[in-house]
Every structure is written in C-alpha cells, then in structure tokens.
Protein backbone atom coordinates (compact mmCIF):
# COMPACT_ATOMS: atom_id res chain seq x y z
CA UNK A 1 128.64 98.47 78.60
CA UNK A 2 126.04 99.68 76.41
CA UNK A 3 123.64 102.88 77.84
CA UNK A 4 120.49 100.79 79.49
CA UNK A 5 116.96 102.23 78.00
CA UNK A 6 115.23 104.80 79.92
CA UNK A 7 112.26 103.47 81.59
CA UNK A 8 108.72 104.59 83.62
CA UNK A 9 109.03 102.42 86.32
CA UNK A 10 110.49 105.29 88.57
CA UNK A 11 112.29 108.37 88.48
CA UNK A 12 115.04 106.31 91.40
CA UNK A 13 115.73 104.58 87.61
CA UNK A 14 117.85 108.24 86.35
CA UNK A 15 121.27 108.98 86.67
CA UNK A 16 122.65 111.67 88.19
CA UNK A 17 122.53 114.98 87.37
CA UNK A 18 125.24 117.03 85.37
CA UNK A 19 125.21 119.81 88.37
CA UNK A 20 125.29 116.85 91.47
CA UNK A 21 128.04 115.14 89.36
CA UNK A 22 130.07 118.42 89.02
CA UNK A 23 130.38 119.33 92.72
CA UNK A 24 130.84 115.53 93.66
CA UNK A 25 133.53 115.48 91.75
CA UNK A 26 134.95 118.95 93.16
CA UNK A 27 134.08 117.41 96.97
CA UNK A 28 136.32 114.15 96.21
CA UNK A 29 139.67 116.27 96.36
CA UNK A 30 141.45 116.64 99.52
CA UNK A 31 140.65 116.08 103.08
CA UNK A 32 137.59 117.73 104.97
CA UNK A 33 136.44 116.98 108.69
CA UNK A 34 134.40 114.32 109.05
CA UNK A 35 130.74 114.14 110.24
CA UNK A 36 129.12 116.87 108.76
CA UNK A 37 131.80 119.74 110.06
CA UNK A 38 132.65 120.57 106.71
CA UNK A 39 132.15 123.47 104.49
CA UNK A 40 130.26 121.55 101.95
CA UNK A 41 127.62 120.87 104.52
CA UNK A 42 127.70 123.93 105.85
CA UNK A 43 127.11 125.54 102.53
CA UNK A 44 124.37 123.13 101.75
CA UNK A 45 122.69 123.92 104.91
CA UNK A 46 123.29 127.60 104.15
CA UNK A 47 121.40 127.26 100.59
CA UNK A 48 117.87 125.01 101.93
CA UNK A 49 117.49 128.14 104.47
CA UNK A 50 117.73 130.53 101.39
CA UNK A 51 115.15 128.36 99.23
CA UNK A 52 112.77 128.74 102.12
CA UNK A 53 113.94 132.25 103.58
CA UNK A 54 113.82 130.90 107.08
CA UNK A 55 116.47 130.36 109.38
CA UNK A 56 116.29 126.30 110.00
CA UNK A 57 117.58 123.24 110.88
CA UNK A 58 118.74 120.73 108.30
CA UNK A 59 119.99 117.01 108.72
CA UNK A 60 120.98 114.75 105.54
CA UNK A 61 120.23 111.41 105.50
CA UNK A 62 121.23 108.65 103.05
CA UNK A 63 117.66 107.72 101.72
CA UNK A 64 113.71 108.35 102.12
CA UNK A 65 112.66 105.82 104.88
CA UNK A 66 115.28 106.82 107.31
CA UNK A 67 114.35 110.49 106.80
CA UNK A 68 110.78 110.15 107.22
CA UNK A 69 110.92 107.35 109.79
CA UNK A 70 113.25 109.57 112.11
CA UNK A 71 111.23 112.81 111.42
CA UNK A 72 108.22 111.16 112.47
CA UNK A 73 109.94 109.69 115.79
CA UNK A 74 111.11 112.75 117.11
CA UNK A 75 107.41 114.83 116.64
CA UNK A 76 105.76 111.37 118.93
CA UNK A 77 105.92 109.30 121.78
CA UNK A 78 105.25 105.60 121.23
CA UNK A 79 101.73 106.23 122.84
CA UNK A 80 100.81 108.41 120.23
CA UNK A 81 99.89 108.03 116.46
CA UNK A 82 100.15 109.61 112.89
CA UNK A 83 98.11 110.42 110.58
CA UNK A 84 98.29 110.02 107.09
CA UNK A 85 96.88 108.81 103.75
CA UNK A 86 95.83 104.93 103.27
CA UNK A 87 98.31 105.43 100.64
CA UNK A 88 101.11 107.04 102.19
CA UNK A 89 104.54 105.80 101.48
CA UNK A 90 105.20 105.45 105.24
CA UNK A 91 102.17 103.38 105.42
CA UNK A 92 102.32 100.94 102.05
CA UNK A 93 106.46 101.20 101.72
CA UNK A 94 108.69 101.73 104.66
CA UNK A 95 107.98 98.05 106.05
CA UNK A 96 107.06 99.71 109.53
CA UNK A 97 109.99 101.79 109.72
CA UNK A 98 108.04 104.79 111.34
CA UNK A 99 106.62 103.04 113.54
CA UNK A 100 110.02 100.59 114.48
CA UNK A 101 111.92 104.10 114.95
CA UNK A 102 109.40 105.61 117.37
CA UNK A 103 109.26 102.59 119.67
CA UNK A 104 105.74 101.74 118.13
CA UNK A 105 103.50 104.70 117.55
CA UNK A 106 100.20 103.74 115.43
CA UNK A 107 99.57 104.94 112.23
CA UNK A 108 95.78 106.23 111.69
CA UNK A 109 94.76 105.98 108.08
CA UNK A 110 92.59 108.81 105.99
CA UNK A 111 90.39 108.31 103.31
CA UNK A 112 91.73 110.62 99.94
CA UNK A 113 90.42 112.29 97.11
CA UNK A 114 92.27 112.09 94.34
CA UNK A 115 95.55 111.45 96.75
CA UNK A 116 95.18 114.48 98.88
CA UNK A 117 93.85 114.53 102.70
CA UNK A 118 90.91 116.85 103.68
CA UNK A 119 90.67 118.74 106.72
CA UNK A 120 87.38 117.29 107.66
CA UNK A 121 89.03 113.56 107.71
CA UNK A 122 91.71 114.67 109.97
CA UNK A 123 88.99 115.83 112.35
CA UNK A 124 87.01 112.98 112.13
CA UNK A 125 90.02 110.84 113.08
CA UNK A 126 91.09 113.09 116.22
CA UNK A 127 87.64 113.12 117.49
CA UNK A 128 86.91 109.44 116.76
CA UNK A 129 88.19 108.06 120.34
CA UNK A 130 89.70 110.68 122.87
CA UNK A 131 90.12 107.66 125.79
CA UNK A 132 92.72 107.01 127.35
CA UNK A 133 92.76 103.03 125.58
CA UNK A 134 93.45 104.85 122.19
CA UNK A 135 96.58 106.09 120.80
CA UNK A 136 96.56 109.96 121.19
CA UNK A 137 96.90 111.26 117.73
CA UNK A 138 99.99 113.58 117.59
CA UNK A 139 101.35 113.90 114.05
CA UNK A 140 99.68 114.75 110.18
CA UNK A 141 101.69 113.31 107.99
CA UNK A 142 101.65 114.97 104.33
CA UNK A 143 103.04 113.74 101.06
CA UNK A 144 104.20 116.43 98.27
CA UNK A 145 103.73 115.76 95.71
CA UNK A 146 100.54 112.98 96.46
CA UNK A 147 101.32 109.04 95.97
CA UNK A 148 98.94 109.49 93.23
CA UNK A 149 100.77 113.01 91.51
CA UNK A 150 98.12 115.65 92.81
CA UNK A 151 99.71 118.60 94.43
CA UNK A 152 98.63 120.75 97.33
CA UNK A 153 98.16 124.22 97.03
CA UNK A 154 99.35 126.50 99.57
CA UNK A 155 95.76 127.73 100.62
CA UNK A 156 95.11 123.47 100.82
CA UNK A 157 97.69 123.21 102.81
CA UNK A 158 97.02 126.46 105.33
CA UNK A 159 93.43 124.88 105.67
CA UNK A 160 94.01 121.27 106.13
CA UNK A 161 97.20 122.42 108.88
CA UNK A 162 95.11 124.80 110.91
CA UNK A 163 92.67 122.25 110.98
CA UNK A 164 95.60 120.01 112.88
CA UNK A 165 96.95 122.80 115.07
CA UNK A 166 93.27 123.06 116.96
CA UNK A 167 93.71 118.99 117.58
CA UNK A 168 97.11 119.63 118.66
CA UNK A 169 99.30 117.75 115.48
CA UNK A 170 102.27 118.56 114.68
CA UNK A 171 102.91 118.43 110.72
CA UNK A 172 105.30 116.39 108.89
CA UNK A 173 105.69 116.34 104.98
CA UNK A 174 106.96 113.68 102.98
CA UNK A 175 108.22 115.78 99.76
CA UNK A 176 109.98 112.86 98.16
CA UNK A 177 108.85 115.00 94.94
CA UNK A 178 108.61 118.38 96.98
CA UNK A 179 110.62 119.50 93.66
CA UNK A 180 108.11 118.60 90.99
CA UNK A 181 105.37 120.58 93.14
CA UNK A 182 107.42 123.25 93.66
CA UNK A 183 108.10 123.27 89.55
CA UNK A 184 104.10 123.66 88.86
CA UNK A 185 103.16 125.33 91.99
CA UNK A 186 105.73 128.23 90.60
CA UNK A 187 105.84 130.31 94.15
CA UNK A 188 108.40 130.62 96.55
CA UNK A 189 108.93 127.60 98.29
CA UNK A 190 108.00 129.19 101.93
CA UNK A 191 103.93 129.62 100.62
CA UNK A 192 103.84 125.65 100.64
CA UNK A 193 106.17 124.56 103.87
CA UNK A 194 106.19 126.59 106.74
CA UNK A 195 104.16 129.36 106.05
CA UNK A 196 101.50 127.04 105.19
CA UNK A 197 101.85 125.28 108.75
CA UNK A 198 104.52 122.13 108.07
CA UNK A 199 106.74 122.03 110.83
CA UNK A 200 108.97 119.09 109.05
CA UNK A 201 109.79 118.25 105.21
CA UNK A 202 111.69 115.33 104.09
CA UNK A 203 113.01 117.07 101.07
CA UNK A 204 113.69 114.20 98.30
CA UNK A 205 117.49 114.35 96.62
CA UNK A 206 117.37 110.81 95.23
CA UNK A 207 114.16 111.68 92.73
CA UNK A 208 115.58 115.22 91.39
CA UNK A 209 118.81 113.62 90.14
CA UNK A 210 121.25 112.95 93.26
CA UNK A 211 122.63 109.91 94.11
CA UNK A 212 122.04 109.41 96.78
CA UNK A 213 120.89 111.57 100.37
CA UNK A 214 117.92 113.39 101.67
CA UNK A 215 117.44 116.64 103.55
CA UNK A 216 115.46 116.59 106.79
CA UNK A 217 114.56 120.13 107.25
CA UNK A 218 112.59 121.41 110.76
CA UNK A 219 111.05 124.63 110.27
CA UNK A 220 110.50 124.65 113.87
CA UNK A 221 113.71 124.23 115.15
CA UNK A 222 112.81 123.34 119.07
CA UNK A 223 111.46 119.73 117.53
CA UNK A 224 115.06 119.03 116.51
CA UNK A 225 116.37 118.83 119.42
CA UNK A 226 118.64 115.87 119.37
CA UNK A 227 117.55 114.68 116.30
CA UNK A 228 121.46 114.16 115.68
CA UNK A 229 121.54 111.84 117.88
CA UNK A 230 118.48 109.91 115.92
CA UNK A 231 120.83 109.97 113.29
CA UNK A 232 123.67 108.71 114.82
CA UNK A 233 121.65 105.81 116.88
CA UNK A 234 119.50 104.79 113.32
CA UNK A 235 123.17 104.70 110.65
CA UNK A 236 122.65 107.71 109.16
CA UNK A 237 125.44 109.56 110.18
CA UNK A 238 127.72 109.66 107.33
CA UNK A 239 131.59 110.09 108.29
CA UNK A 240 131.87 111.63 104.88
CA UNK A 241 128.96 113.61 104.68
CA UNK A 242 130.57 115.79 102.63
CA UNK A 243 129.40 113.33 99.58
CA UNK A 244 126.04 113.58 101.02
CA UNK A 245 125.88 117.23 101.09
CA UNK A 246 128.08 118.23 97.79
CA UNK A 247 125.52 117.00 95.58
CA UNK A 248 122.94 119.52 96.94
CA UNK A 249 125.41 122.42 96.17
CA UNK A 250 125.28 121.31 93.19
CA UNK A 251 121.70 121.45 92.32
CA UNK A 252 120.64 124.35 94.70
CA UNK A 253 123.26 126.67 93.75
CA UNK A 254 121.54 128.10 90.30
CA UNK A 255 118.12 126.36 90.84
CA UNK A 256 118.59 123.26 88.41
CA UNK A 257 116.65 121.18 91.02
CA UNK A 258 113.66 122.96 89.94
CA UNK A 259 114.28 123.55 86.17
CA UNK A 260 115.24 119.57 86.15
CA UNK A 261 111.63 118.48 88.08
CA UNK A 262 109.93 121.01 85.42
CA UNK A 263 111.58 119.22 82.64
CA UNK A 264 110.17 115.60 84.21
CA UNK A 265 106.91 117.27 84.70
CA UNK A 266 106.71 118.36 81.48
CA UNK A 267 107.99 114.84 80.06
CA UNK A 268 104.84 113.82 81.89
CA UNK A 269 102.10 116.16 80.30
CA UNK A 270 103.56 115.28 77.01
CA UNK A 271 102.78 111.18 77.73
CA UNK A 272 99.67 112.13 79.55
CA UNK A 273 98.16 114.54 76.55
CA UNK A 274 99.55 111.62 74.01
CA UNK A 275 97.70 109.04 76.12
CA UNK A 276 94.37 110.89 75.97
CA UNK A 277 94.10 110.91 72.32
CA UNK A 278 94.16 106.77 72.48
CA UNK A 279 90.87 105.38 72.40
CA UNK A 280 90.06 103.18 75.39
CA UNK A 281 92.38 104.32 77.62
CA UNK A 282 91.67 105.80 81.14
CA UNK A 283 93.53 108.11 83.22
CA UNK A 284 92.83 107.82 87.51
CA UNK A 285 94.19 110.83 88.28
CA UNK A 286 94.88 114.25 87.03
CA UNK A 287 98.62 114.78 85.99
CA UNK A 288 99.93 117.68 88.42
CA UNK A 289 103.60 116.11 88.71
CA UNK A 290 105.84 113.62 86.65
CA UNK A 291 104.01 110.56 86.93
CA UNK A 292 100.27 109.41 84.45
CA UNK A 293 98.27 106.77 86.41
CA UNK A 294 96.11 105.04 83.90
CA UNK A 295 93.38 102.19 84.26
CA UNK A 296 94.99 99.39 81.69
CA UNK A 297 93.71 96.09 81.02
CA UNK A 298 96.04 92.87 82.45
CA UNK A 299 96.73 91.96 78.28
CA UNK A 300 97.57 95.71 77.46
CA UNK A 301 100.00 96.02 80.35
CA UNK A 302 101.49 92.30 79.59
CA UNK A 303 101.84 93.60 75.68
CA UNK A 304 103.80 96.83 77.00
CA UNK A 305 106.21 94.97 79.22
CA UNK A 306 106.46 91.91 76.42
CA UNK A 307 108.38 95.08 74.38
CA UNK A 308 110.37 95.94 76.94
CA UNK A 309 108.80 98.82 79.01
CA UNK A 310 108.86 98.65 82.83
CA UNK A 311 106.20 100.50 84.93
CA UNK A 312 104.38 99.81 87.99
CA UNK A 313 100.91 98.42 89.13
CA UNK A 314 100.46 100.97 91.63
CA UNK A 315 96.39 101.11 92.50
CA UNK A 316 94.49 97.51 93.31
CA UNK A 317 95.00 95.16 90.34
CA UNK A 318 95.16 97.73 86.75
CA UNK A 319 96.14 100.68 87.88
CA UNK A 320 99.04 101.32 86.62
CA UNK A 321 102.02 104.16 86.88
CA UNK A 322 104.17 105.83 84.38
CA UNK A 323 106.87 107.94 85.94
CA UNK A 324 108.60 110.73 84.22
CA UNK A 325 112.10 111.74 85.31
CA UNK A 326 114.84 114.63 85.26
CA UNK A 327 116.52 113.22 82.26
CA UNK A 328 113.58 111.33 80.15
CA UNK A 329 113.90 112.56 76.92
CA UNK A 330 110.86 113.45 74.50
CA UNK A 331 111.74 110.52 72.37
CA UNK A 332 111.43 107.99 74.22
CA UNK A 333 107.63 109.20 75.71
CA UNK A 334 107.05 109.21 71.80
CA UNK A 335 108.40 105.19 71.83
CA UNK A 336 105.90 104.45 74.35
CA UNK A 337 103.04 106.32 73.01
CA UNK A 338 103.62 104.61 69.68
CA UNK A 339 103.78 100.92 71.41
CA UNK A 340 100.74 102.34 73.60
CA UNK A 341 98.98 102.74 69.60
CA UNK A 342 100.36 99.06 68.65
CA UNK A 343 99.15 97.18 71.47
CA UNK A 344 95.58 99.40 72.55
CA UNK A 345 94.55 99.00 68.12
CA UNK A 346 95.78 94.90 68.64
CA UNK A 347 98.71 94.78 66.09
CA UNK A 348 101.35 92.46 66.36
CA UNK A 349 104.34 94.81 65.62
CA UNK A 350 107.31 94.66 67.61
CA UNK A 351 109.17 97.31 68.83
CA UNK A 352 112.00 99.21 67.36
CA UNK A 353 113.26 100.46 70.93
C-alpha cells in the first residue's frame, strides 16, 4: 500500500511516533496484570507527576470525549453547570457527552476574544441569575491550546482562575494540545496547570503522536475520588492498559512530546509566514500553536481541495483551518503554499503532489 499524503485537516491524521512505537512494541512482550496494575502504568503515572512536580492523580482513557466528559462529571452535580467557550470542543464536538455523563448539567456559554475566555465574562455569567430556578454554575472549563490556536499565559490563566475561585468554580482544562502550548509557552509545565489554579487537565496523547489514550490528571487529588469507578461504569477501563500507558513512556521519558509539538508548531509558522506574503489572503487568528485559520473564499477553498488538500471549515461559512502536525514535513507546507499561489493568482495548473 502506497504511503497516503500528509494532509491539514488534523493533526488525529499522523502516525505514530518513533518513541510511542518503540515502547509499544517493548509493552507487547510477555504477560503484565491487567487493569492498570502494571509497571508500565505505574511508570507512566510516575513521569506526568515529574512533568508537573506535583504529587497527583492520573487516569488514562482511550480518547478526548470520554476524558473530558468524565472530568467534568465528577467536579458537578446534574443541578449545576459549566462554563466554557461558545466554541469549546465539549460544547460544538462531544455530541452532549458532558452533559450525558453528569446526569445533565448545563453548559453556560462565554463570549471569546480571539479563542480565549476573560475573567470579566466568567463573572458576568455567575452573577447573571443566582435563583434557585437556574443551574448553579460550578465548573470553568478551559481549552489549551484555544479552538482557535491562541494560548494562555500563565499570568492569563492565574487571573481568569482566581476570578472563578471567588464564584466558587472548580477548573477543568481541556489540553487536547496542552503540548503545543507547552512547546511556545517554554516554562515548566506547573506555571500553566496547577500553579496557575486548574484543578483538572485532560492531557491530549492522540494529537502529540500516540495512538491512541489520554491522561486525566487531578491536581487536586480529593476531586478524584472514585473517578475509577467513572471509568469503569463509562468503558474506559482498559484490561490492557498497559498499551494505553506504554506509549506515554515513550514520549515522556526524554521529552519528545514537547520537541515533537515544537516541530508541528513550527511547521505552522512556516505555512502561516508563507501565507502572509499571498495577496488577498486573511488570517482570523494569530498563530500561537500548530494550526493557521484563514478567511478563504468558497472558489479558493473548492480549488485547494479539487488538488487534493483536505482541511476544515472551522468558523461560520469561510473560515477555514490548516493543522500542522508532529510529523508534517517542510515540503509538503511548501506544496500547499505553492497551490495556495496557483489558485489565489487564478491559474489553471494542476498539482504535482
């Protein structure tokens, strides 16, 4: 079979790493206990509380929605709600998973800027209703890097989660690309989680190059109490979690997970700067991560996908996302900048890809 083409569409499109391959294939070899009592999860466990220097609790789960859906249900009651951004994945693409897994807690929407929540929405929201007819708001809900690849700064992020401790929220982060910020943010990963005031992160495995499994990982360890069981009840117990958990050994052990999200965010600055020297082209949003959002015209995008490319319409009708991943390589952002030239100056070349 011959090697597909790499594409924007998303960074779920990459293979696996070389470093999640390697200890997958070292994990396949023998037996191991089942259900997470194994030294592979153990030891993967054992390296999340050394990236964030704090001693915490850490589930795996196979993929995104589970791990934010179950996160969310154990910080709420069903007569509470979350907040989040309008365009928060747990709002737009978990098909009401949160709110299925905590026996129907509402979601409150936030205006953004740019992607990120400000402080002054969250109060707005809290103060809004406080009657006893209105859902009791109980959880912010955080997304790291943004929907729309801005990135919160720790000082952000101490500002916007003090503002939810005096309302009485508990904090949950959806870091689906928690490794692309922490690859421009460049500080130790505790300034942006915990010491910042997030009680919960989703850490993304799928996006950095696993193949599969997420880490839920509670800084404050009293709201995981029997989050196993959340697990258990919701499929996401793995009997061999091993397979779950070996891949993070792999790319934890000698910090590829953030050298691979650099090398996607850097795949992206090179389309993004390429992009900006194309007449008539707009970009939405600044590029902080591994993704370009650009404003293109219906016959540019239908030119692009007519040779071959495959990206997303992400915001309202032309917006439009380009997502970089661990293993895009610098020639093929060229291919696509050069097709970009073809179509945006109206010639009728084909591609060569």
């Amino acid at each position: 079979m011959d090697k597909p083409p790499q594409q924007f569409a998303s960074d779920n499109y990459a293979g696996i790493c070389p470093e999640a391959w390697d200890a997958l294939e070292m994990a396949r070899h023998g037996h191991a206990p089942a259900y997470g009592d194994d030294d592979w999860t153990n030891r993967a466990s054992d390296l999340l509380r050394e990236v964030f220097e704090t001693d915490c609790e850490v589930f795996f789960t196979f993929n995104g929605t589970a791990a934010n859906s179950l996160a969310l249900a154990s910080l709420c009651q069903s007569y509470h709600s979350i907040l989040c951004s309008q365009v928060a994945h747990v709002e737009t693409d978990e098909c009401g998973a949160p709110e299925f897994f905590s026996n129907g807690t509402k979601i409150l929407l936030l205006p953004t800027e740019s992607g990120k929540i400000r402080p002054g929405s969250v109060a707005e929201t809290v103060l809004r209703r406080k009657d006893l007819h209105f859902p009791k708001p109980r959880v912010l809900s955080l997304t790291q890097a943004t929907e729309t690849g801005t990135i919160y700064g720790p000082n952000e992020l101490r500002e916007i989660t003090e503002t939810a401790r005096v309302h009485g929220l508990s904090v949950h982060m959806d870091g689906a690309r928690f490794a692309n910020a922490a690859a421009t943010l460049g500080r130790p990963p505790r300034e942006f989680t915990w010491e910042a005031g997030v009680d919960v992160l989703c850490f993304g495995g799928t996006k950095m190059g696993l193949p599969v499994g997420e880490a839920v990982v509670f800084f404050r360890k009293s709201l995981a109490e029997e989050f196993a069981y959340r697990c258990k009840q919701a499929g996401q117990l793995a009997s061999k979690m091993r397979f779950l958990a070996a891949p993070w050994v792999g790319v934890l052990t000698d910090g590829a997970w953030v050298r691979h999200a650099a090398h996607a965010n850097a795949m992206a600055e090179r389309l993004f700067q390429g992009l900006t020297q194309i007449q008539g082209l707009r970009v939405l949003y600044p590029r902080q991560a591994n993704s370009v959002f650009l404003d293109l015209p219906a016959t540019t995008a239908e030119s692009l996908r007519a040779r071959g490319w495959k990206f997303y319409n992400f915001i309202g009708e032309s917006g439009c996302r380009f997502m970089c991943a661990w293993d895009t390589e610098p020639s093929t952002v060229d291919r696509l900048l050069e097709d970009f030239r073809l179509v945006t100056s109206g010639s009728s070349a084909t591609s060569t890809d």
